[in-house]
C-alpha atoms as a PDB file:
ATOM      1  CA  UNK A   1       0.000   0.000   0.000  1.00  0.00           C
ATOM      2  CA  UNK A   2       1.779   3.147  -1.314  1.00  0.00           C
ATOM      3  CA  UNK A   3       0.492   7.048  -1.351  1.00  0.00           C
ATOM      4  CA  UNK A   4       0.740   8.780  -4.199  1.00  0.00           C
ATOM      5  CA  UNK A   5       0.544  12.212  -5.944  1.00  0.00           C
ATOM      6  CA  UNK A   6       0.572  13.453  -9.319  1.00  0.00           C
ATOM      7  CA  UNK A   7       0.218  17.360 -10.123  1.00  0.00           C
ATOM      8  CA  UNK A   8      -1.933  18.750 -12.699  1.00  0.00           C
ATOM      9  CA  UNK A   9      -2.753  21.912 -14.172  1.00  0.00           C
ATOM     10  CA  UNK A  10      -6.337  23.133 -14.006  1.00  0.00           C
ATOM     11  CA  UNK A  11      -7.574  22.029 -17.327  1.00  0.00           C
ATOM     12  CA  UNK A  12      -5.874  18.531 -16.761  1.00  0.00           C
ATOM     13  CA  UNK A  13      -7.893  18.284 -13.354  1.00  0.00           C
ATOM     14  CA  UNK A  14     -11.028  19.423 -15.440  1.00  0.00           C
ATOM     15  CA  UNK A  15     -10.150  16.835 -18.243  1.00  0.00           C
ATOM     16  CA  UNK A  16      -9.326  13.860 -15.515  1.00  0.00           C
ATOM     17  CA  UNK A  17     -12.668  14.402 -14.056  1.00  0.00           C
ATOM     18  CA  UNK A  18     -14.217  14.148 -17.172  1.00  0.00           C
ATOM     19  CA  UNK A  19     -12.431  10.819 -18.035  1.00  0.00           C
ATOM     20  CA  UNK A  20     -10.601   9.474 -15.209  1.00  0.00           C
ATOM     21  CA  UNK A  21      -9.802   6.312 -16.734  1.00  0.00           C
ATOM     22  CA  UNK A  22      -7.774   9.092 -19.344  1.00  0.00           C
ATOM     23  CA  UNK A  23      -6.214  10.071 -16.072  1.00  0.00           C
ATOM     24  CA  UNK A  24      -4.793   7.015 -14.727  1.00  0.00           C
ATOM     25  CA  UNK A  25      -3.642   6.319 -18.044  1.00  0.00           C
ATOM     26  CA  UNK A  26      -1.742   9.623 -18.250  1.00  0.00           C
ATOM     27  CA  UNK A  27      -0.254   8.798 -14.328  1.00  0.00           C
ATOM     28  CA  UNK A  28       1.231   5.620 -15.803  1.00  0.00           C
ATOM     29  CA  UNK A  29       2.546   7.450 -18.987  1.00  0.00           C
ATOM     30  CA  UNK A  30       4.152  10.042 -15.746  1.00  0.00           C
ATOM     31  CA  UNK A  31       5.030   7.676 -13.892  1.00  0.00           C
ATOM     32  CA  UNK A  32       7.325   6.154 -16.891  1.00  0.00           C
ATOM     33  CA  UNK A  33       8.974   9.163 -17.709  1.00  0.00           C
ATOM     34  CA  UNK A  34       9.930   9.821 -14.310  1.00  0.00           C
ATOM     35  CA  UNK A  35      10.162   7.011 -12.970  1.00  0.00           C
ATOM     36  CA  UNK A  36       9.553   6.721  -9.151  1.00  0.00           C
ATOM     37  CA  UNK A  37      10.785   9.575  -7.104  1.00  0.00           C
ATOM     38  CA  UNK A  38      13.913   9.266  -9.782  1.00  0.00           C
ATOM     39  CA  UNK A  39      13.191  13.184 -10.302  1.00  0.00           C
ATOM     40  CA  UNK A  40      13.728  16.068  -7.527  1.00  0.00           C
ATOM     41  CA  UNK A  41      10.439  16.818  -5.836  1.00  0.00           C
ATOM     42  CA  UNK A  42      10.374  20.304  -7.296  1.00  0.00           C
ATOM     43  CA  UNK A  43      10.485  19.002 -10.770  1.00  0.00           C
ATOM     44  CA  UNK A  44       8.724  15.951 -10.317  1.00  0.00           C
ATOM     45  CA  UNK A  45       5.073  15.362 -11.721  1.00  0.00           C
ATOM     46  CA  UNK A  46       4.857  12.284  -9.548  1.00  0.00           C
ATOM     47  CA  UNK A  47       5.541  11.567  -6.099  1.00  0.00           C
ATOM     48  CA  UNK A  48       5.450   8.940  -4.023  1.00  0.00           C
ATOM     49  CA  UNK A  49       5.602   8.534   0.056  1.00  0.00           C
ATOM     50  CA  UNK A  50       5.819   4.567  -0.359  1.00  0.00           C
ATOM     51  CA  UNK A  51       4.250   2.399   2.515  1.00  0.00           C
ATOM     52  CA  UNK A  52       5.104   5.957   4.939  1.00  0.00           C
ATOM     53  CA  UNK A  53       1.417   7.135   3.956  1.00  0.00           C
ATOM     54  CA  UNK A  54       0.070   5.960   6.965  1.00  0.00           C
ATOM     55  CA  UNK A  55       2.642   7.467   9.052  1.00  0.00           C
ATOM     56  CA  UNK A  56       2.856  10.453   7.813  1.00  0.00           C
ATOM     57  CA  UNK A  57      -0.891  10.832   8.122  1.00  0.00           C
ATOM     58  CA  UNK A  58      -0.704   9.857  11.587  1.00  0.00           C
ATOM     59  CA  UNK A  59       2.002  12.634  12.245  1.00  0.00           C
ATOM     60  CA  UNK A  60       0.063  15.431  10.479  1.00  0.00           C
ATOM     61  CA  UNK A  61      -3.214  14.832  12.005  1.00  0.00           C
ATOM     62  CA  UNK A  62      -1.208  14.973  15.284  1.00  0.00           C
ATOM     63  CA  UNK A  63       0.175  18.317  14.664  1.00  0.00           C
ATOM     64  CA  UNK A  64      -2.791  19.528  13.666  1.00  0.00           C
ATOM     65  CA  UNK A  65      -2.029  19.828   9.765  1.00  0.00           C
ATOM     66  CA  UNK A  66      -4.805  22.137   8.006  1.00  0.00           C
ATOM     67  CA  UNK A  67      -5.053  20.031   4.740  1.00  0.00           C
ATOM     68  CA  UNK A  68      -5.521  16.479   4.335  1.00  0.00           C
ATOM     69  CA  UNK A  69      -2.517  15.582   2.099  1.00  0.00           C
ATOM     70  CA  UNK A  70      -2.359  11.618   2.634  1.00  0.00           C
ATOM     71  CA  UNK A  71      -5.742  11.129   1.634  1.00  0.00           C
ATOM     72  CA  UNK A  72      -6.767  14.115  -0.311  1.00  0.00           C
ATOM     73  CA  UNK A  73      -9.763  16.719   0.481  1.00  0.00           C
ATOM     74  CA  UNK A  74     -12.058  16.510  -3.260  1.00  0.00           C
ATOM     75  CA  UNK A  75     -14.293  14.004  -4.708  1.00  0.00           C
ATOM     76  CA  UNK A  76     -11.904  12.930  -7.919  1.00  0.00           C
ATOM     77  CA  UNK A  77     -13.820  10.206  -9.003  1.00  0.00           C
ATOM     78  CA  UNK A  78     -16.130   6.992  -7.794  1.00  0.00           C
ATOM     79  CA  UNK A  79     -13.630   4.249  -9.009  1.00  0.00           C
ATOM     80  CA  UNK A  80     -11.022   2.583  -7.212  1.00  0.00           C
ATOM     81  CA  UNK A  81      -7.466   3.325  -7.930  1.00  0.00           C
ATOM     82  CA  UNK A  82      -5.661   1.278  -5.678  1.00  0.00           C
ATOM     83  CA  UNK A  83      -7.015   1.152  -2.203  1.00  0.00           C
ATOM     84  CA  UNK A  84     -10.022   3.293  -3.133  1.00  0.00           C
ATOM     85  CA  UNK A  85     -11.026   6.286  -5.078  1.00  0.00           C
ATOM     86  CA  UNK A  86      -8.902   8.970  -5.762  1.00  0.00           C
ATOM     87  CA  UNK A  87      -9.150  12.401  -4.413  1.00  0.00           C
ATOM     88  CA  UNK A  88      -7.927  15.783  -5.492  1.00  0.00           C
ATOM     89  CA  UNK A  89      -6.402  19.212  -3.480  1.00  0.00           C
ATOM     90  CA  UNK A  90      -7.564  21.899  -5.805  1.00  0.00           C
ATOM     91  CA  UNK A  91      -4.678  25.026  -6.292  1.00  0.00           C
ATOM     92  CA  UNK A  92      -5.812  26.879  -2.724  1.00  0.00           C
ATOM     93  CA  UNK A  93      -5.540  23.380  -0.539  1.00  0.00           C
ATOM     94  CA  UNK A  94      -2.071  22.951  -2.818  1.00  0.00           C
ATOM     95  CA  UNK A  95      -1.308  26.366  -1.489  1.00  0.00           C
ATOM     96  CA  UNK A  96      -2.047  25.990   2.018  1.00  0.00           C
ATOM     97  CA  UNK A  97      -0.342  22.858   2.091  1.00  0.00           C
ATOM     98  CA  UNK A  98       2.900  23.868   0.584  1.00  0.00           C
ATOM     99  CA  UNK A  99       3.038  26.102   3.117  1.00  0.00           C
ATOM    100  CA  UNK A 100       2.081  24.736   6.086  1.00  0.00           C
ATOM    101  CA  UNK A 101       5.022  22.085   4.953  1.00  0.00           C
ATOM    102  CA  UNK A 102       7.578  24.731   4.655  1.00  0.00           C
ATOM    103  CA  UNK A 103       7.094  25.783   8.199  1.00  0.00           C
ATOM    104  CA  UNK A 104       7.209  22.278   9.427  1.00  0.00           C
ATOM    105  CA  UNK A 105      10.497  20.182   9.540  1.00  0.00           C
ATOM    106  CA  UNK A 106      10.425  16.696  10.218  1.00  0.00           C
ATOM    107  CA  UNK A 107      12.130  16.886  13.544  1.00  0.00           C
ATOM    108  CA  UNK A 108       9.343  18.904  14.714  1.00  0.00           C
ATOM    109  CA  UNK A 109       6.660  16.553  13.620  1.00  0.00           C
ATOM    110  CA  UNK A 110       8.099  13.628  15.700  1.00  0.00           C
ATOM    111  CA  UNK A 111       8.993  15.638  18.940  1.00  0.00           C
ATOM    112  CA  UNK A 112       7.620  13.413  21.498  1.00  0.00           C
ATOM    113  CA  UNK A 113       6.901  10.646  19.532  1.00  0.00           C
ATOM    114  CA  UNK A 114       7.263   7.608  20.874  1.00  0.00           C
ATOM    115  CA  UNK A 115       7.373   4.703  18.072  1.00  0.00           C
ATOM    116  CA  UNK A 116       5.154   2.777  20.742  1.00  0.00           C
ATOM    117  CA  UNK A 117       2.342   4.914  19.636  1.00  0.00           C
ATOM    118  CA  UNK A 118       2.644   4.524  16.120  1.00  0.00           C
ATOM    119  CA  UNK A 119       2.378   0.250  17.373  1.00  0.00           C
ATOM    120  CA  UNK A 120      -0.362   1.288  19.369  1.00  0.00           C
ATOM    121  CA  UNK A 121      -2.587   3.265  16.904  1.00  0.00           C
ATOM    122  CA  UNK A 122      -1.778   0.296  14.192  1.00  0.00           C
ATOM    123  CA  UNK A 123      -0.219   2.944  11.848  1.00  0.00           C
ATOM    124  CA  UNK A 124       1.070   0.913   8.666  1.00  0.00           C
ATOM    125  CA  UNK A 125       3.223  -1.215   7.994  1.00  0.00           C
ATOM    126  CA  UNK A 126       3.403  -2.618  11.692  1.00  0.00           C
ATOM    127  CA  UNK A 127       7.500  -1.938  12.076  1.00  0.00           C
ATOM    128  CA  UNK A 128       7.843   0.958  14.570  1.00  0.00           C
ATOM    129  CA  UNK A 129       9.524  -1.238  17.190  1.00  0.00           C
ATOM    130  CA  UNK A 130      12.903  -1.310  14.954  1.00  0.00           C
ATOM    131  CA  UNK A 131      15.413   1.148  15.442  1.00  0.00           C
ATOM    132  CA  UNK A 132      15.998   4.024  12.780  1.00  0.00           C
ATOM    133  CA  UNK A 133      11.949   3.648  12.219  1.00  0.00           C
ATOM    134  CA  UNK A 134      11.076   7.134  12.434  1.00  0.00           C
ATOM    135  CA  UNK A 135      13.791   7.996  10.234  1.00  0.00           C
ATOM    136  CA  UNK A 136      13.048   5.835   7.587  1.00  0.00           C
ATOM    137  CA  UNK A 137       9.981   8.009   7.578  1.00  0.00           C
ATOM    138  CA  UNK A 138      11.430  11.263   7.332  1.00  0.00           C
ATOM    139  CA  UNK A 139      12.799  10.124   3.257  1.00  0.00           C
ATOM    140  CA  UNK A 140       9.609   9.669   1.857  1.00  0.00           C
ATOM    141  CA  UNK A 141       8.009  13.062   4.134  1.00  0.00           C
ATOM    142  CA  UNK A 142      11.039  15.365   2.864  1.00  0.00           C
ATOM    143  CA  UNK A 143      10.146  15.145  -0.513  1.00  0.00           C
ATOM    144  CA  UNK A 144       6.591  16.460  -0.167  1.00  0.00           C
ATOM    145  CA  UNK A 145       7.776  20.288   0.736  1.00  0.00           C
ATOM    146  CA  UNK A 146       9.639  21.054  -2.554  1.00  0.00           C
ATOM    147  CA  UNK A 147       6.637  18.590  -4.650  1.00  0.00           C
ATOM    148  CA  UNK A 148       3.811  20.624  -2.501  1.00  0.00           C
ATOM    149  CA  UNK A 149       5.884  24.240  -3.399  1.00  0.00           C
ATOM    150  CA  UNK A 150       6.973  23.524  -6.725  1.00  0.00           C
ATOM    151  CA  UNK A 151       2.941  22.726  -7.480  1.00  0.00           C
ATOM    152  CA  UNK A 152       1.588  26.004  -5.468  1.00  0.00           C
ATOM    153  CA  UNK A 153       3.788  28.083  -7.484  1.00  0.00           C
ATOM    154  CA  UNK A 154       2.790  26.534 -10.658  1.00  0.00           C
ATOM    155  CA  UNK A 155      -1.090  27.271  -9.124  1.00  0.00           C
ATOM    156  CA  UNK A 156      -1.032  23.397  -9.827  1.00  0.00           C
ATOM    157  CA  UNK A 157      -4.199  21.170  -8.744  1.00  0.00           C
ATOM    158  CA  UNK A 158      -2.523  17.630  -7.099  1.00  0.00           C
ATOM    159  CA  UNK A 159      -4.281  14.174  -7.347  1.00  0.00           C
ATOM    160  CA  UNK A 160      -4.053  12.166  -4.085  1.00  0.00           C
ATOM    161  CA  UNK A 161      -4.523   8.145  -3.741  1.00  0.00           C
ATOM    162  CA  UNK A 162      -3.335   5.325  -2.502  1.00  0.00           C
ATOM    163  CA  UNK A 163      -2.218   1.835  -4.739  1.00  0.00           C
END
């Protein structure tokens, strides 16, 4: 189970919702070309935050994060990409996110984090009690402040789901 995110202009949001099968076919074609986080987050189309979804989820909610970046905030469409339906933060939620993230580093979202709770809330994949686990989350959360600022400044929607 892996989160993803794929940025899109306006008019390719309003032509994805229109034909989202078009849309996941376009993803793949991005995903190709890129390749999996191969590209630097600012110039990426696609991003990925691997099985740290859940995680970094859990860790936003926690700190109070004003957009819902791991699971998306708009009705994208009805049919299941993955591990459900995909969702959609249009260019303001893009905005607010990129910078909430730019004002957050990672060593503030985990102060006073205990990997026991992570165990105890059953936050995916079930491997907090090894060492370095909280680290290994911080590489797939870095990435999203330059993808999140790259798309605000491009006033870039960003498609959210998870496969």
């Amino acid at each position: 189970m892996n989160g993803e995110y794929l940025r899109l202009t306006v008019a390719e949001l309003e032509r994805a919702i229109e034909d989202p099968e078009r849309a996941f076919e376009h993803l793949e074609e991005v995903m190709e070309s890129d390749g999996v986080n191969d590209v630097a987050p600012a110039d990426a189309r696609q991003l990925t935050t691997h099985k740290a979804w859940h995680a970094v989820a859990f860790l936003l909610e926690r700190a109070g994060f004003p957009v819902d970046i791991v699971h998306g905030e708009q009705a994208f469409t009805d049919e299941d990409w993955g591990y459900g339906p995909a969702k959609y933060l249009d260019t303001d939620q893009v905005k607010l996110a990129a910078q909430a993230l730019a004002r957050l580093p990672f060593d503030d979202l985990v102060r006073d984090v205990d990997p026991a709770q992570l165990t105890s809330a059953q936050i995916y994949p079930q491997h907090w009690d090894e060492a370095g686990a909280l680290e290994w989350v911080r590489g797939w959360f870095d990435p999203l402040a330059p993808f999140f600022g790259a798309a605000a400044q491009a006033g870039e929607t960003v498609l959210v789901w998870l496969d």
